[in-house]
PDB file of N, CA and C in Angstrom:
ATOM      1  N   UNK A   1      15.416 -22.861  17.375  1.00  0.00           N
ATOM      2  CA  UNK A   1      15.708 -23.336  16.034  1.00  0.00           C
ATOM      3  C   UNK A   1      15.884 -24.857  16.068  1.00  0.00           C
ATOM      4  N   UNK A   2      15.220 -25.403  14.987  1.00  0.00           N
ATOM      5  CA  UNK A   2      15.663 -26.926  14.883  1.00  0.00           C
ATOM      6  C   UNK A   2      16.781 -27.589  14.390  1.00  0.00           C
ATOM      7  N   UNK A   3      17.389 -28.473  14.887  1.00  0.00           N
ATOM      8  CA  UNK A   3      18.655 -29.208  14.918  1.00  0.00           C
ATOM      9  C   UNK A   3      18.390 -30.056  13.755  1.00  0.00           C
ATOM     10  N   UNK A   4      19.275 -30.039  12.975  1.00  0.00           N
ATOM     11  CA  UNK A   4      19.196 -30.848  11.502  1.00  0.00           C
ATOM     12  C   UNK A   4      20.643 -31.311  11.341  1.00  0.00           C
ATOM     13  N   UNK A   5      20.487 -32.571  10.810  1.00  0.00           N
ATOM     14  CA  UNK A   5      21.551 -33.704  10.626  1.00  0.00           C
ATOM     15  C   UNK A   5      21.257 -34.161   9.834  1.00  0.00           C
ATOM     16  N   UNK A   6      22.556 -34.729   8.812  1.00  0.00           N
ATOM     17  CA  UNK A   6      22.823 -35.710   8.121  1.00  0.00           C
ATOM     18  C   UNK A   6      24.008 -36.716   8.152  1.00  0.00           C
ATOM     19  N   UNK A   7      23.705 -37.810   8.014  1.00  0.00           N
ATOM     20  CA  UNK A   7      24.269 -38.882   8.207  1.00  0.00           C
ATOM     21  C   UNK A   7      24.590 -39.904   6.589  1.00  0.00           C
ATOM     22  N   UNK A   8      25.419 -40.473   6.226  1.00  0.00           N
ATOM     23  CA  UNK A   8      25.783 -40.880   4.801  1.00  0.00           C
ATOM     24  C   UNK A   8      26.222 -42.036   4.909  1.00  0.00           C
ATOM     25  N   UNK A   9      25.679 -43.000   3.971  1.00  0.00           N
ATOM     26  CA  UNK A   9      26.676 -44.172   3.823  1.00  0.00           C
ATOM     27  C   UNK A   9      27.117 -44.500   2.223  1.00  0.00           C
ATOM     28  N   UNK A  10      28.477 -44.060   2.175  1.00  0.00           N
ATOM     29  CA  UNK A  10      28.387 -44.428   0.963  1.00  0.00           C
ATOM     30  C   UNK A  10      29.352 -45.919   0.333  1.00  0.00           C
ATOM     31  N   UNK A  11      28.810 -46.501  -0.810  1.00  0.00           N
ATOM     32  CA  UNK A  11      29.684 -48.017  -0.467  1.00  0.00           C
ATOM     33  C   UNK A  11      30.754 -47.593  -2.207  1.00  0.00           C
ATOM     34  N   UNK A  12      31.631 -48.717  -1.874  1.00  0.00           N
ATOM     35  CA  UNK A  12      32.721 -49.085  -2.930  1.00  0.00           C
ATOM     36  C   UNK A  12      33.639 -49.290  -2.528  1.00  0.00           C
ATOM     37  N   UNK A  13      35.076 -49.536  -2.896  1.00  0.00           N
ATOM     38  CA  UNK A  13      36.087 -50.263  -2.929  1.00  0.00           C
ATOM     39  C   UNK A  13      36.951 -49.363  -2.734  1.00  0.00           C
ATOM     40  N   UNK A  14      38.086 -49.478  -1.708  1.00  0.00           N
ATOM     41  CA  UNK A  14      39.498 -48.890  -1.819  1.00  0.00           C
ATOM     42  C   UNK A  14      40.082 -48.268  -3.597  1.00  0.00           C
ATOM     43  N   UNK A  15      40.804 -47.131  -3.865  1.00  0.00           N
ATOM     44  CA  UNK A  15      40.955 -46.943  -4.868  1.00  0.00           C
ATOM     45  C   UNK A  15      42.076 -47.537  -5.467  1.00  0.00           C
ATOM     46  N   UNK A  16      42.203 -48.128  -6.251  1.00  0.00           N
ATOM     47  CA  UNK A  16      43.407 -49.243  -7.186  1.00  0.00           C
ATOM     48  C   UNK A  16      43.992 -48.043  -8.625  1.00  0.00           C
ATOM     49  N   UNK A  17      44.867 -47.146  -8.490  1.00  0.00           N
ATOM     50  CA  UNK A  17      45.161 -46.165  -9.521  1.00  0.00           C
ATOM     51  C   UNK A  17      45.350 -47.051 -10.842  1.00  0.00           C
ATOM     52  N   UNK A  18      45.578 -48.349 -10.672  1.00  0.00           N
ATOM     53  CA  UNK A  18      45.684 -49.518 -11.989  1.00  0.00           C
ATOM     54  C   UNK A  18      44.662 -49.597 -12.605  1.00  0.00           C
ATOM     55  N   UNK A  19      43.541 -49.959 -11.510  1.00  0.00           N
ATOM     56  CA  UNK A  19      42.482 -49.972 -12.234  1.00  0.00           C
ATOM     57  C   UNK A  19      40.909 -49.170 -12.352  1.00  0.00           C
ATOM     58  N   UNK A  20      41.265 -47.751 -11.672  1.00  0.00           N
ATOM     59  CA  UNK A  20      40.310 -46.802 -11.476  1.00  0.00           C
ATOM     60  C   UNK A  20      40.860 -45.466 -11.936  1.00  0.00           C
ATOM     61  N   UNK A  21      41.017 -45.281 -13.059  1.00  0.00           N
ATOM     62  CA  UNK A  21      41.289 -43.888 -14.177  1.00  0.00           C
ATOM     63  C   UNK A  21      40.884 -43.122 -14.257  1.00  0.00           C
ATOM     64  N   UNK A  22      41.215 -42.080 -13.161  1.00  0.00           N
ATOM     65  CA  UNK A  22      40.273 -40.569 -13.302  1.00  0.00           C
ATOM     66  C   UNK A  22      40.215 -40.486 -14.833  1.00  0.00           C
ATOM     67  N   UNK A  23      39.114 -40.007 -15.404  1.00  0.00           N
ATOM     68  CA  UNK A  23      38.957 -39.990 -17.137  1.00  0.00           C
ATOM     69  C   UNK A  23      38.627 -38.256 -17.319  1.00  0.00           C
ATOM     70  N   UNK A  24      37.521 -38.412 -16.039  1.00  0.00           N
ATOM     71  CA  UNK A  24      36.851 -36.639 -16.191  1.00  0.00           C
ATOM     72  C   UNK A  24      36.145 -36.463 -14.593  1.00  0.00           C
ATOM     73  N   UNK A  25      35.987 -35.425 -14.448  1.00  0.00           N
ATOM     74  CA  UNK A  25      35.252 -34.728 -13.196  1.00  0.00           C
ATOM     75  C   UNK A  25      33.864 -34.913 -13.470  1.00  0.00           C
ATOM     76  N   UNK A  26      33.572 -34.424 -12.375  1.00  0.00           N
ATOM     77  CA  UNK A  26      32.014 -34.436 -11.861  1.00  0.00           C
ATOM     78  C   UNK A  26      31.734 -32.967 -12.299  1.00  0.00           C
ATOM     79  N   UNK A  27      30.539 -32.778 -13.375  1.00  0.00           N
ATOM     80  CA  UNK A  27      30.124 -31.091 -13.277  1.00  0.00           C
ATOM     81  C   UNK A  27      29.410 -30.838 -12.579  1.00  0.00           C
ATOM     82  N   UNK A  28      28.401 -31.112 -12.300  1.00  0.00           N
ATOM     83  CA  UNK A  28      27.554 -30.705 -11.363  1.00  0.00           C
ATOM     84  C   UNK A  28      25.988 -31.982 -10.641  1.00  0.00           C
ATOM     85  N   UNK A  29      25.856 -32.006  -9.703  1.00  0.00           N
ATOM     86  CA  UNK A  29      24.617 -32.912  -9.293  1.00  0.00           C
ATOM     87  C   UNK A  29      23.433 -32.605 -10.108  1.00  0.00           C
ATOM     88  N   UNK A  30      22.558 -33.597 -10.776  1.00  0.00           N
ATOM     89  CA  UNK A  30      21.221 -33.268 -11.268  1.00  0.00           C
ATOM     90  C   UNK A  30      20.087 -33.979 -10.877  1.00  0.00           C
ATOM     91  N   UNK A  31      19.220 -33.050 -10.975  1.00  0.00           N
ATOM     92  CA  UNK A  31      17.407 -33.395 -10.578  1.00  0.00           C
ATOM     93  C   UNK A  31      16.843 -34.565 -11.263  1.00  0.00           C
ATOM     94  N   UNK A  32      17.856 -35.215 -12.340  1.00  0.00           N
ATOM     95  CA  UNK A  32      17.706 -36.383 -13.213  1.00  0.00           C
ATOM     96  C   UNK A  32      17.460 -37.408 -12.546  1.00  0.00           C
ATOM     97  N   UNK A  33      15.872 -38.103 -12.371  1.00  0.00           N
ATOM     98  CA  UNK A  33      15.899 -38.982 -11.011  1.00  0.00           C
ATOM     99  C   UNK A  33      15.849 -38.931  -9.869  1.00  0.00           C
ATOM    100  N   UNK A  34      16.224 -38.123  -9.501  1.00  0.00           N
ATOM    101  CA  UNK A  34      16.187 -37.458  -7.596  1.00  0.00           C
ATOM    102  C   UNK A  34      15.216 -37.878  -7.397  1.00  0.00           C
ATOM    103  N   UNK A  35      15.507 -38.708  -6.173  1.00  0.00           N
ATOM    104  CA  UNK A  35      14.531 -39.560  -4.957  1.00  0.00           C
ATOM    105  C   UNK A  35      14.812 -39.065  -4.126  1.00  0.00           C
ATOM    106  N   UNK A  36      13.446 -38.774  -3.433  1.00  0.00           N
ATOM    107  CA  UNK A  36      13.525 -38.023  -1.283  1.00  0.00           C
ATOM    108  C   UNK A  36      12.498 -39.405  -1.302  1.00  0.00           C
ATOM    109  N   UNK A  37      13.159 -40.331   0.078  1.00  0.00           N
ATOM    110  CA  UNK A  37      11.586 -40.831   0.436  1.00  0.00           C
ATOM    111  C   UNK A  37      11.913 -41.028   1.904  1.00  0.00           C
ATOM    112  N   UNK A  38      10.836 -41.662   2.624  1.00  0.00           N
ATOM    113  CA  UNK A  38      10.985 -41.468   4.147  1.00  0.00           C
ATOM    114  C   UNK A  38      10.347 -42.852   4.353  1.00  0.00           C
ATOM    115  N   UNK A  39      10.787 -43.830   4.942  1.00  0.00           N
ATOM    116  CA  UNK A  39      10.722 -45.021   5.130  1.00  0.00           C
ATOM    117  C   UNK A  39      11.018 -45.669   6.329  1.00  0.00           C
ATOM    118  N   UNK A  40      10.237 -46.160   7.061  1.00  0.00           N
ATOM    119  CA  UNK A  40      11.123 -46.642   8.318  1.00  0.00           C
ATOM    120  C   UNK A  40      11.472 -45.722   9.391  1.00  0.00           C
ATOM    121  N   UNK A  41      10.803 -44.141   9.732  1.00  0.00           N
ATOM    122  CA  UNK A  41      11.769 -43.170  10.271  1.00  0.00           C
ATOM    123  C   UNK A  41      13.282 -42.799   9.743  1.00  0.00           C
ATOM    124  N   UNK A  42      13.589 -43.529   8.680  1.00  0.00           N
ATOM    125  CA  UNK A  42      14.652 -42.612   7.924  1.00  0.00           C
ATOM    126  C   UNK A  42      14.293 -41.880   6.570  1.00  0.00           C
ATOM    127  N   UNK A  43      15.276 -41.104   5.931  1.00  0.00           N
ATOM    128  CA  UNK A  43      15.090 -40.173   4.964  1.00  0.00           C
ATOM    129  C   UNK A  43      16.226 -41.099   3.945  1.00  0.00           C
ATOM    130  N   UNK A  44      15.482 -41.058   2.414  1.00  0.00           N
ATOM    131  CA  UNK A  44      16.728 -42.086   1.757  1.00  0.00           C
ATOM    132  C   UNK A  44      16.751 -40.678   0.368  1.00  0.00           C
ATOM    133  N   UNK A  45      17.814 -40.735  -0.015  1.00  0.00           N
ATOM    134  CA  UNK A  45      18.168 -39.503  -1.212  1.00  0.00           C
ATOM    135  C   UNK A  45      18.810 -40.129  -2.247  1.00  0.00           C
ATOM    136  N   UNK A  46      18.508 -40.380  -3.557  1.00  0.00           N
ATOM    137  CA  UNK A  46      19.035 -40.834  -4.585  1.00  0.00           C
ATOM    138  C   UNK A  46      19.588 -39.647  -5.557  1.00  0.00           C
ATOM    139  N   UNK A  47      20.860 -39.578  -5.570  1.00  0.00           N
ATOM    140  CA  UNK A  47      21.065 -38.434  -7.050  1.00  0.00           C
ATOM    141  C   UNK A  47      22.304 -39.136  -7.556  1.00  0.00           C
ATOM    142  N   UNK A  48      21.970 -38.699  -9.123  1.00  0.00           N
ATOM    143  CA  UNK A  48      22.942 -38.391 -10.146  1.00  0.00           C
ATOM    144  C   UNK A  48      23.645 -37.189 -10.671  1.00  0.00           C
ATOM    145  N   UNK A  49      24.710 -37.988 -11.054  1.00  0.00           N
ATOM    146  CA  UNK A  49      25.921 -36.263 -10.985  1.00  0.00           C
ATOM    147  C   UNK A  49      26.055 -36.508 -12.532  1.00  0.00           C
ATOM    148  N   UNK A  50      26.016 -35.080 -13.698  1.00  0.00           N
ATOM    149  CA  UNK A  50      27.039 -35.051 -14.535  1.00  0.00           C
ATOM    150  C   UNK A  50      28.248 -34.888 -14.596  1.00  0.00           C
ATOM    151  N   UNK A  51      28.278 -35.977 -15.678  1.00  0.00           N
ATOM    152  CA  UNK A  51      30.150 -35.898 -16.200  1.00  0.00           C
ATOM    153  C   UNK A  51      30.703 -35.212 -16.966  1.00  0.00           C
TER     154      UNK A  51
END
């Protein structure tokens, strides 16, 4: 069987509760936009989540 990995980088800022207001949750990830591409020997994944 083949060995499969993922690896993530994700960027932003320490959370500041002053100035970052949970408002609402995440419902679910969507196909809205979804990018797979393979570049360089890596794999790059773009998604958007509803709110």
């Amino acid at each position: 069987m083949d060995e499969h990995r993922l690896e993530a980088i994700a960027v932003g800022e320490p959370l500041d509760p002053e100035r970052h207001r949970v408002k609402t949750t995440i419902k679910a990830v969507t196909y809205y936009r979804l990018a797979i591409e393979h570049e360089d020997g890596m794999w790059r994944c773009r998604v958007f989540v509803d709110l």
